[in-house]
PDB file of N, CA and C in Angstrom:
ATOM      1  N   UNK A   1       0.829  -1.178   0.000  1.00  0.00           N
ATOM      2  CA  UNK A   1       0.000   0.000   0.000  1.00  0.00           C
ATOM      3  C   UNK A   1       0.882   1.253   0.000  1.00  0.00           C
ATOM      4  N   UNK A   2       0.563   2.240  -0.874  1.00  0.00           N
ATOM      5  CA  UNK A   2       1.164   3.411  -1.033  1.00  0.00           C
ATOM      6  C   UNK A   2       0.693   4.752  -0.384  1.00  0.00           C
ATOM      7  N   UNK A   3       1.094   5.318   0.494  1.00  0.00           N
ATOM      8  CA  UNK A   3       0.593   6.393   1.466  1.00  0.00           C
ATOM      9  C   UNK A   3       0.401   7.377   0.495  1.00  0.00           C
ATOM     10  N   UNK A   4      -0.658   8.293   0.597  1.00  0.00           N
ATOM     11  CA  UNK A   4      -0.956   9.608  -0.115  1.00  0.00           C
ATOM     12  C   UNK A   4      -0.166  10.650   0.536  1.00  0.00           C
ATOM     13  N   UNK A   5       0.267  11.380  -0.706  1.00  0.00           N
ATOM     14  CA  UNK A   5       1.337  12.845  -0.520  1.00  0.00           C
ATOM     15  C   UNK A   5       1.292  13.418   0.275  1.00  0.00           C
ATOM     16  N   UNK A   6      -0.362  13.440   0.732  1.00  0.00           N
ATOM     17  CA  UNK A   6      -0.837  14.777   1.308  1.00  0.00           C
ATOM     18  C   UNK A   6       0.046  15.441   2.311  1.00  0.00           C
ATOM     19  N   UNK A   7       0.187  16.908   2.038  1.00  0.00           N
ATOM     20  CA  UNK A   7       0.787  17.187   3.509  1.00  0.00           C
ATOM     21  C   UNK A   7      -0.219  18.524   4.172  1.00  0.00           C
ATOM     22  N   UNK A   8      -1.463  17.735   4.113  1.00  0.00           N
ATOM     23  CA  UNK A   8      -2.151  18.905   5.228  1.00  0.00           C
ATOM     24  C   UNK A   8      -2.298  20.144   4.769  1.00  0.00           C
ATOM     25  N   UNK A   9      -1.880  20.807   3.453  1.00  0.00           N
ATOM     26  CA  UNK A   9      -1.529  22.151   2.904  1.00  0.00           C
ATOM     27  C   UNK A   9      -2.701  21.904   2.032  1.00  0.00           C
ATOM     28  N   UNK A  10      -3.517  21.824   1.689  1.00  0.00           N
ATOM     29  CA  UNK A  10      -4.645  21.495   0.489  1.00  0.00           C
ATOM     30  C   UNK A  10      -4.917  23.315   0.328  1.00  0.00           C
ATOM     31  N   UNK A  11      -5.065  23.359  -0.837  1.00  0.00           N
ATOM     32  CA  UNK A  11      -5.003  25.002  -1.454  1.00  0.00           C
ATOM     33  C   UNK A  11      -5.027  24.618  -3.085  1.00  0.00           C
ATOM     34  N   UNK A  12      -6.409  24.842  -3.653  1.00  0.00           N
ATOM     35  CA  UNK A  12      -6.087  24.662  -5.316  1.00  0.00           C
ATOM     36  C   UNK A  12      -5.740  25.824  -6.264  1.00  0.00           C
ATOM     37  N   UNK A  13      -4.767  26.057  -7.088  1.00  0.00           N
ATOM     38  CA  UNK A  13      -4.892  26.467  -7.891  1.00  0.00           C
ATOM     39  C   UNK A  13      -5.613  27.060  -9.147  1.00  0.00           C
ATOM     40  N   UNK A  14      -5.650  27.856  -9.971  1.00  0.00           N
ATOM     41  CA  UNK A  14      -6.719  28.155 -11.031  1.00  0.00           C
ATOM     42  C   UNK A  14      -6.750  26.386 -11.603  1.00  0.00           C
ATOM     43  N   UNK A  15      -5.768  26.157 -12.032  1.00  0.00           N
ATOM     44  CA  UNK A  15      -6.016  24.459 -12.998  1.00  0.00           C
ATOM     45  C   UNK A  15      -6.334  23.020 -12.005  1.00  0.00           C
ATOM     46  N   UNK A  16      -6.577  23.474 -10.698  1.00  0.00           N
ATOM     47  CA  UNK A  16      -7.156  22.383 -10.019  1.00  0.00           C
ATOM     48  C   UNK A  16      -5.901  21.203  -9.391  1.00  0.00           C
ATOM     49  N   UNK A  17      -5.198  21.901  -9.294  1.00  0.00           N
ATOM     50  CA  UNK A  17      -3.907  21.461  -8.619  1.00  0.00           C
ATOM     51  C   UNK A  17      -3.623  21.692  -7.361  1.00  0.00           C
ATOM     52  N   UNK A  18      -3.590  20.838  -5.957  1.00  0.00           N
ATOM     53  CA  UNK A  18      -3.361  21.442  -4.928  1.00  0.00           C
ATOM     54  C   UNK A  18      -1.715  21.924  -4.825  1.00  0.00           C
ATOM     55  N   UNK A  19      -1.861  22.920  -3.701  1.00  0.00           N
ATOM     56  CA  UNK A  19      -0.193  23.709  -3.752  1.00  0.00           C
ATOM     57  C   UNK A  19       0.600  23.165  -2.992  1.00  0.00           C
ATOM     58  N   UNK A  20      -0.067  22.088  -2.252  1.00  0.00           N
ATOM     59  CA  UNK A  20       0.246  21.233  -0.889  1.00  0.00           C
ATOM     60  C   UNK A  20       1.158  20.518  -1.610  1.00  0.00           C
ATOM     61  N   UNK A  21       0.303  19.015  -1.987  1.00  0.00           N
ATOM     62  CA  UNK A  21       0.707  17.792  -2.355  1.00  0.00           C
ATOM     63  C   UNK A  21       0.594  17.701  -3.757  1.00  0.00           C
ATOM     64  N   UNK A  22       0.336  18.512  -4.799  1.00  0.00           N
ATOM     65  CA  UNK A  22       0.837  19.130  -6.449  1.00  0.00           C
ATOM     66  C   UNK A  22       0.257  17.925  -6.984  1.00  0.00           C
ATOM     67  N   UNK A  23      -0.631  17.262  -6.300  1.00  0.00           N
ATOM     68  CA  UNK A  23      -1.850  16.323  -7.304  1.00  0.00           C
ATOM     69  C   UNK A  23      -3.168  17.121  -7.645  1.00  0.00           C
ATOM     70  N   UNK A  24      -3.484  17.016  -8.743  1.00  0.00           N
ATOM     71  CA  UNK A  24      -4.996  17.394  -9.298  1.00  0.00           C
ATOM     72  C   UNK A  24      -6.489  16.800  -8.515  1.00  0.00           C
ATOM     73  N   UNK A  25      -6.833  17.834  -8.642  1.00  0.00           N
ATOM     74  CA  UNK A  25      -7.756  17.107  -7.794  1.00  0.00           C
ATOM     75  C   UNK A  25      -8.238  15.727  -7.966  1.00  0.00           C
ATOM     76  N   UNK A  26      -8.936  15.367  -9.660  1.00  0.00           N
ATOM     77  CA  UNK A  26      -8.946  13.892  -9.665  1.00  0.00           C
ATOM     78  C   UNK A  26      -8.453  12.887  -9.095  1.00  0.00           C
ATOM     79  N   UNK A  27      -6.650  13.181  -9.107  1.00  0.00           N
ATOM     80  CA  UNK A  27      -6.198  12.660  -8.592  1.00  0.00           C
ATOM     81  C   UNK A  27      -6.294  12.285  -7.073  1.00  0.00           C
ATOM     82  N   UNK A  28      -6.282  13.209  -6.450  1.00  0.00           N
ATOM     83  CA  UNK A  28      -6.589  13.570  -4.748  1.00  0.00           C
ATOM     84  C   UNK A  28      -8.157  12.286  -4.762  1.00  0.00           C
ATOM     85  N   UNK A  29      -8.990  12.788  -5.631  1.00  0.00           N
ATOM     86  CA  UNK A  29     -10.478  11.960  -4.879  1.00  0.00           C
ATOM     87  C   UNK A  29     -10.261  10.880  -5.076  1.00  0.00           C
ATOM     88  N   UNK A  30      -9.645  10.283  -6.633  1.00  0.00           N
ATOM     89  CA  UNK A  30      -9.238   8.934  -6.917  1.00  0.00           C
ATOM     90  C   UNK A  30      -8.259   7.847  -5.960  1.00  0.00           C
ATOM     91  N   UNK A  31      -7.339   8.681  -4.861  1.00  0.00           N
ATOM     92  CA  UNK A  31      -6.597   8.018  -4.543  1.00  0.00           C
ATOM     93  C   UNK A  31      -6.542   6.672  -3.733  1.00  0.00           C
ATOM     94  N   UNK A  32      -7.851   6.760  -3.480  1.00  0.00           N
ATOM     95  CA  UNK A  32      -8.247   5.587  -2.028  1.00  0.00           C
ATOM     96  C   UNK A  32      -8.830   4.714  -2.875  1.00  0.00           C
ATOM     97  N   UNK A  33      -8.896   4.661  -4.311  1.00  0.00           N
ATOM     98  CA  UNK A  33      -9.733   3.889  -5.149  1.00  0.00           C
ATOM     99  C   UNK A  33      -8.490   3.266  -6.480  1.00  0.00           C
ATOM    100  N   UNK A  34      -7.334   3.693  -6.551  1.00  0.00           N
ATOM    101  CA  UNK A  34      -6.938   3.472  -7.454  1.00  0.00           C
ATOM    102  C   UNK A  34      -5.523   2.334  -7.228  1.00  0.00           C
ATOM    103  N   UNK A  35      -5.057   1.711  -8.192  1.00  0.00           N
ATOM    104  CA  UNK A  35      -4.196   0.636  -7.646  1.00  0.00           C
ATOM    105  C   UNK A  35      -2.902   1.373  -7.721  1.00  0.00           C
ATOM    106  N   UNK A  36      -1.531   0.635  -6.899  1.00  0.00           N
ATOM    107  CA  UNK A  36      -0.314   1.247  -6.424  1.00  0.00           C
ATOM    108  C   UNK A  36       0.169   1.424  -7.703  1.00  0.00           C
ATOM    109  N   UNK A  37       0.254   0.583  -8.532  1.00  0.00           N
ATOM    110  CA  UNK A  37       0.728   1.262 -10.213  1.00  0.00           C
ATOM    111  C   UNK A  37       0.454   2.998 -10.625  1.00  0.00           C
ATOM    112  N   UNK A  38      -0.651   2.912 -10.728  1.00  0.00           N
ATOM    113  CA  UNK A  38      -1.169   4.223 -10.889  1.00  0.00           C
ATOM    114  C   UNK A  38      -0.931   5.247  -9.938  1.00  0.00           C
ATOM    115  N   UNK A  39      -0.592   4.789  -8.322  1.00  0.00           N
ATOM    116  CA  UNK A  39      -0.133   5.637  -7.750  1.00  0.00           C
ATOM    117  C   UNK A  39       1.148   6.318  -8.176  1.00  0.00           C
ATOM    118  N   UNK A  40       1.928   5.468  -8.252  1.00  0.00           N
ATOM    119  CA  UNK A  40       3.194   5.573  -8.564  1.00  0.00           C
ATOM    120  C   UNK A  40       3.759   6.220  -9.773  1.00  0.00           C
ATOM    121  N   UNK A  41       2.621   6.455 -10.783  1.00  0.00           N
ATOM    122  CA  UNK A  41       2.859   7.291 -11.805  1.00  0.00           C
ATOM    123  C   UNK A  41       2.419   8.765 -11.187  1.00  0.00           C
ATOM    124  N   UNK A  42       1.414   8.799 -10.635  1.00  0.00           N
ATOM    125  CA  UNK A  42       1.423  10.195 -10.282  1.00  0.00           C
ATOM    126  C   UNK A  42       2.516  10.771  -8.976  1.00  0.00           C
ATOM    127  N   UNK A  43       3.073   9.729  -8.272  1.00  0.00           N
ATOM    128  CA  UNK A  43       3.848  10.311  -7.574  1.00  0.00           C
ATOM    129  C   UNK A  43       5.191  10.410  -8.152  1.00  0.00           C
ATOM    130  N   UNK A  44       5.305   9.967  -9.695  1.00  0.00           N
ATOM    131  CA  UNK A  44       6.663  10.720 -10.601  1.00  0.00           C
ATOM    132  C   UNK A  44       6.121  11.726 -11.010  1.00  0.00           C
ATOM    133  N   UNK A  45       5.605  12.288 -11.071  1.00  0.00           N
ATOM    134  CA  UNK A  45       5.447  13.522 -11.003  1.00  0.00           C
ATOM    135  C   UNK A  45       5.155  14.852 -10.936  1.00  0.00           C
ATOM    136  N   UNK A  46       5.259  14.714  -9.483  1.00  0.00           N
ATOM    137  CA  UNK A  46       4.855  15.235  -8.412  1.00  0.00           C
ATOM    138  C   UNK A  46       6.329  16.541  -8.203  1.00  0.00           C
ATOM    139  N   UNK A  47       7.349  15.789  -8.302  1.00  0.00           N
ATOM    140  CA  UNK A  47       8.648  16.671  -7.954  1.00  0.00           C
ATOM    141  C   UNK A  47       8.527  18.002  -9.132  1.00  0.00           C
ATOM    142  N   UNK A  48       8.127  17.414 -10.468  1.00  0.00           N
ATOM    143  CA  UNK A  48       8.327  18.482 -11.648  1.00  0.00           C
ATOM    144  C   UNK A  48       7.009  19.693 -11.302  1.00  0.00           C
ATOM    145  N   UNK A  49       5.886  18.941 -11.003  1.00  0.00           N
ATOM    146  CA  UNK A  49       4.727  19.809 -10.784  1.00  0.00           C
ATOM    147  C   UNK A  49       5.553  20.773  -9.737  1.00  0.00           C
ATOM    148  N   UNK A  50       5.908  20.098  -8.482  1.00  0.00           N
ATOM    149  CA  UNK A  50       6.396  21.555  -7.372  1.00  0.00           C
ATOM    150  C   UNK A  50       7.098  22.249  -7.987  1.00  0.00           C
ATOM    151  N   UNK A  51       8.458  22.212  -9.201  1.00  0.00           N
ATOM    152  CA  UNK A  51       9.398  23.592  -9.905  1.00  0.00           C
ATOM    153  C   UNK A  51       8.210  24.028 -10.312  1.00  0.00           C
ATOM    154  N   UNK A  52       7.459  23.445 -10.893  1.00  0.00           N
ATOM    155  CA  UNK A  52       6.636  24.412 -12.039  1.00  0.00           C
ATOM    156  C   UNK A  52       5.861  25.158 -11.248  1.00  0.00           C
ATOM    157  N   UNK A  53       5.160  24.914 -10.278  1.00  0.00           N
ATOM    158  CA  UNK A  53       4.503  25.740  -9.059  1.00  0.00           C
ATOM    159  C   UNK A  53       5.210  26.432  -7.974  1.00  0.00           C
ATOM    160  N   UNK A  54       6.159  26.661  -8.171  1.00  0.00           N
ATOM    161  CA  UNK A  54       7.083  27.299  -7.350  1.00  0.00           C
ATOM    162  C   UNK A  54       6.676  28.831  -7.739  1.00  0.00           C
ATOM    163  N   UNK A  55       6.226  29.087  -6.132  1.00  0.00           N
ATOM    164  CA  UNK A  55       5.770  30.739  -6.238  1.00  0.00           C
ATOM    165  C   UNK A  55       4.636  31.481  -6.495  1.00  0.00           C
ATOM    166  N   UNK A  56       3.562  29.867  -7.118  1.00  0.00           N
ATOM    167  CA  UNK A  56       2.566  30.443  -7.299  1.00  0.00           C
ATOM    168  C   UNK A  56       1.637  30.404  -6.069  1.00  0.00           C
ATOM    169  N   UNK A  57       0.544  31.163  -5.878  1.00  0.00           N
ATOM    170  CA  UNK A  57      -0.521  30.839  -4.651  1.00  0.00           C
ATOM    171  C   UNK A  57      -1.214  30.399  -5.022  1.00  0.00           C
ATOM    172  N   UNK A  58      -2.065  29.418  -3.497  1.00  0.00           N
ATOM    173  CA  UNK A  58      -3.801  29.038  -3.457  1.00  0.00           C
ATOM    174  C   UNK A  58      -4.669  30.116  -3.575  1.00  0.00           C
ATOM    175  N   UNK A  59      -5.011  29.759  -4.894  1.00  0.00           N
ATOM    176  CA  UNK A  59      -6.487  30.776  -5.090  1.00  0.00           C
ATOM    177  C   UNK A  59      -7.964  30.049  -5.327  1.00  0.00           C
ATOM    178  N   UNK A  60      -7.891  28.320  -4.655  1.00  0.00           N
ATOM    179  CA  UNK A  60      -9.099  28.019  -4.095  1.00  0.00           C
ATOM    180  C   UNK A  60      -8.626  27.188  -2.945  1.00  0.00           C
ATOM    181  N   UNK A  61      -9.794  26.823  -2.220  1.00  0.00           N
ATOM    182  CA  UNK A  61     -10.090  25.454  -1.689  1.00  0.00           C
ATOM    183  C   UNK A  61     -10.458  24.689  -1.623  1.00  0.00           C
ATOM    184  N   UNK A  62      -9.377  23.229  -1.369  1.00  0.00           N
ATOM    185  CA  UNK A  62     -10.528  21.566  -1.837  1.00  0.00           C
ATOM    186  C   UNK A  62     -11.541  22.018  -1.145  1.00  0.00           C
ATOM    187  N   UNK A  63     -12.903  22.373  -1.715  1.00  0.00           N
ATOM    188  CA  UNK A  63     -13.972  22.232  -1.121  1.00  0.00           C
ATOM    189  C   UNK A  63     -15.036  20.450  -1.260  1.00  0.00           C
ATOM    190  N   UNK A  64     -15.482  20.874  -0.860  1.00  0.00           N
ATOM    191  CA  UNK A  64     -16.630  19.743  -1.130  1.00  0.00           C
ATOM    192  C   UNK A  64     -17.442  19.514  -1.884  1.00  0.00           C
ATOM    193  N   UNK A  65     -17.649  21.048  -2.746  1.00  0.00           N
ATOM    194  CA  UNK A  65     -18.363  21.164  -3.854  1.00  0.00           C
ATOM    195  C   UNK A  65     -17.154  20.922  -4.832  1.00  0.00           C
ATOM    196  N   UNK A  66     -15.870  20.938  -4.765  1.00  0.00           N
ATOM    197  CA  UNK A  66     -14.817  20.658  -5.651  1.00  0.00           C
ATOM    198  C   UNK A  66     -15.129  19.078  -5.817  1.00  0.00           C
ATOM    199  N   UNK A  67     -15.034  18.560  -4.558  1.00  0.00           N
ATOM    200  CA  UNK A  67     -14.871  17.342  -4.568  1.00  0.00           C
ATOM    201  C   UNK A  67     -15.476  16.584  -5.395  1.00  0.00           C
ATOM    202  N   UNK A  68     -16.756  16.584  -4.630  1.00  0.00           N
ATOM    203  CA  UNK A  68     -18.201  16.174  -5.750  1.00  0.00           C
ATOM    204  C   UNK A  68     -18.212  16.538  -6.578  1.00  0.00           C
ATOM    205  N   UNK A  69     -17.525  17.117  -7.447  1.00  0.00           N
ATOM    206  CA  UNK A  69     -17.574  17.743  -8.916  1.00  0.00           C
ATOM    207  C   UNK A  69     -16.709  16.353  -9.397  1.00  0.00           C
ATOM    208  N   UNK A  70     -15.374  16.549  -8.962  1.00  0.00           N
ATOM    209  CA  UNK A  70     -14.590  15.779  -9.192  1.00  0.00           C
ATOM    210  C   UNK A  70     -14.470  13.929  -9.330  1.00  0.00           C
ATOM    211  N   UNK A  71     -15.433  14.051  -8.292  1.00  0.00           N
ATOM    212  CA  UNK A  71     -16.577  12.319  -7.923  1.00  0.00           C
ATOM    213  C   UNK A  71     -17.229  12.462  -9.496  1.00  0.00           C
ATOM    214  N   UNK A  72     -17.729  13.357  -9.766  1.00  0.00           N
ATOM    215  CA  UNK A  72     -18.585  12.891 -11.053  1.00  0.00           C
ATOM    216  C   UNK A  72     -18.146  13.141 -11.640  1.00  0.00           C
ATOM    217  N   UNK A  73     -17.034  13.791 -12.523  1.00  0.00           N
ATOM    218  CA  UNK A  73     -16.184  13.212 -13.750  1.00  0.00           C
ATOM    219  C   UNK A  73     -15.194  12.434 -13.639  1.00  0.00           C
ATOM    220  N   UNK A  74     -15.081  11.814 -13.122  1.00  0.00           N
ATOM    221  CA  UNK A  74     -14.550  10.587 -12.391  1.00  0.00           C
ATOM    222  C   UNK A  74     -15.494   9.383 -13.181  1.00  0.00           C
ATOM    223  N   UNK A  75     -16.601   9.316 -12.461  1.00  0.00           N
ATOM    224  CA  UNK A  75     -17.420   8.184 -12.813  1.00  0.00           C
ATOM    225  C   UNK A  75     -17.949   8.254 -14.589  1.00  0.00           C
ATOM    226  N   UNK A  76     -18.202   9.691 -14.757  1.00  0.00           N
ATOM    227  CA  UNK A  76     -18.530   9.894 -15.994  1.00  0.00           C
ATOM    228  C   UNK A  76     -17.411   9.412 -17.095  1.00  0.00           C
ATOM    229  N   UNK A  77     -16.228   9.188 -16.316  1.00  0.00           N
ATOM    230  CA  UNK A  77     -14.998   8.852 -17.395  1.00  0.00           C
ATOM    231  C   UNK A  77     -14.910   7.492 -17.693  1.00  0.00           C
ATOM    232  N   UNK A  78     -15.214   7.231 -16.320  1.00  0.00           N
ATOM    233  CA  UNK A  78     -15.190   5.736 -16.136  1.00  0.00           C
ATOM    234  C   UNK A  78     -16.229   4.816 -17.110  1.00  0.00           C
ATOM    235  N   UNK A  79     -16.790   5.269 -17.544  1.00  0.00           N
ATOM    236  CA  UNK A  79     -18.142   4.927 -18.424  1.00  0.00           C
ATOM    237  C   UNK A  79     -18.038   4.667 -19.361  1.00  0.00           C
ATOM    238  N   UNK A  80     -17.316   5.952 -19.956  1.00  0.00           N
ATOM    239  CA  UNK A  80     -16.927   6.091 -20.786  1.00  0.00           C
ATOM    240  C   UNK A  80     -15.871   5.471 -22.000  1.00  0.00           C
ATOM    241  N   UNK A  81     -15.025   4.351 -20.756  1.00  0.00           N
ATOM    242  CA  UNK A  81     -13.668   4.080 -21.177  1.00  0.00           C
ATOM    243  C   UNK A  81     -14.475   2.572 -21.435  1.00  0.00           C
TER     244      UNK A  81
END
């Protein structure tokens, strides 16, 4: 089992990126659902997302209405595929 990034800093960005742990939100809701493979691709890269976010600020918050947004294109993708 692969522990999530999180470090308690949750703050999204305009593109839905937290400033914390530099996963997308999808990513963030998906994580308790998805297998360690797939973890492991998003935690390569994770290091490049922080240069590239270096300096910028949180100008939202994971809300709950984020979340649930995020729950349903999630499932809607899933459907899809």
């Amino acid at each position: 089992m692969i522990n999530s990034p999180c470090v308690a800093r949750c703050g999204l960005n305009d593109d839905d990126f937290c400033m914390g742990c530099h996963r997308h939100i999808d990513e963030i809701v998906a994580w308790g659902k998805i297998d360690d493979e797939q973890k492991l691709i998003i935690l390569a890269k994770l290091d490049e997302r922080k240069k590239k976010f270096q300096g910028e600020n949180n100008t939202g918050i994971l809300s709950r209405d984020k979340w649930l947004e995020s729950e349903r294109n999630i499932k809607k993708n899933n459907k899809n595929s």
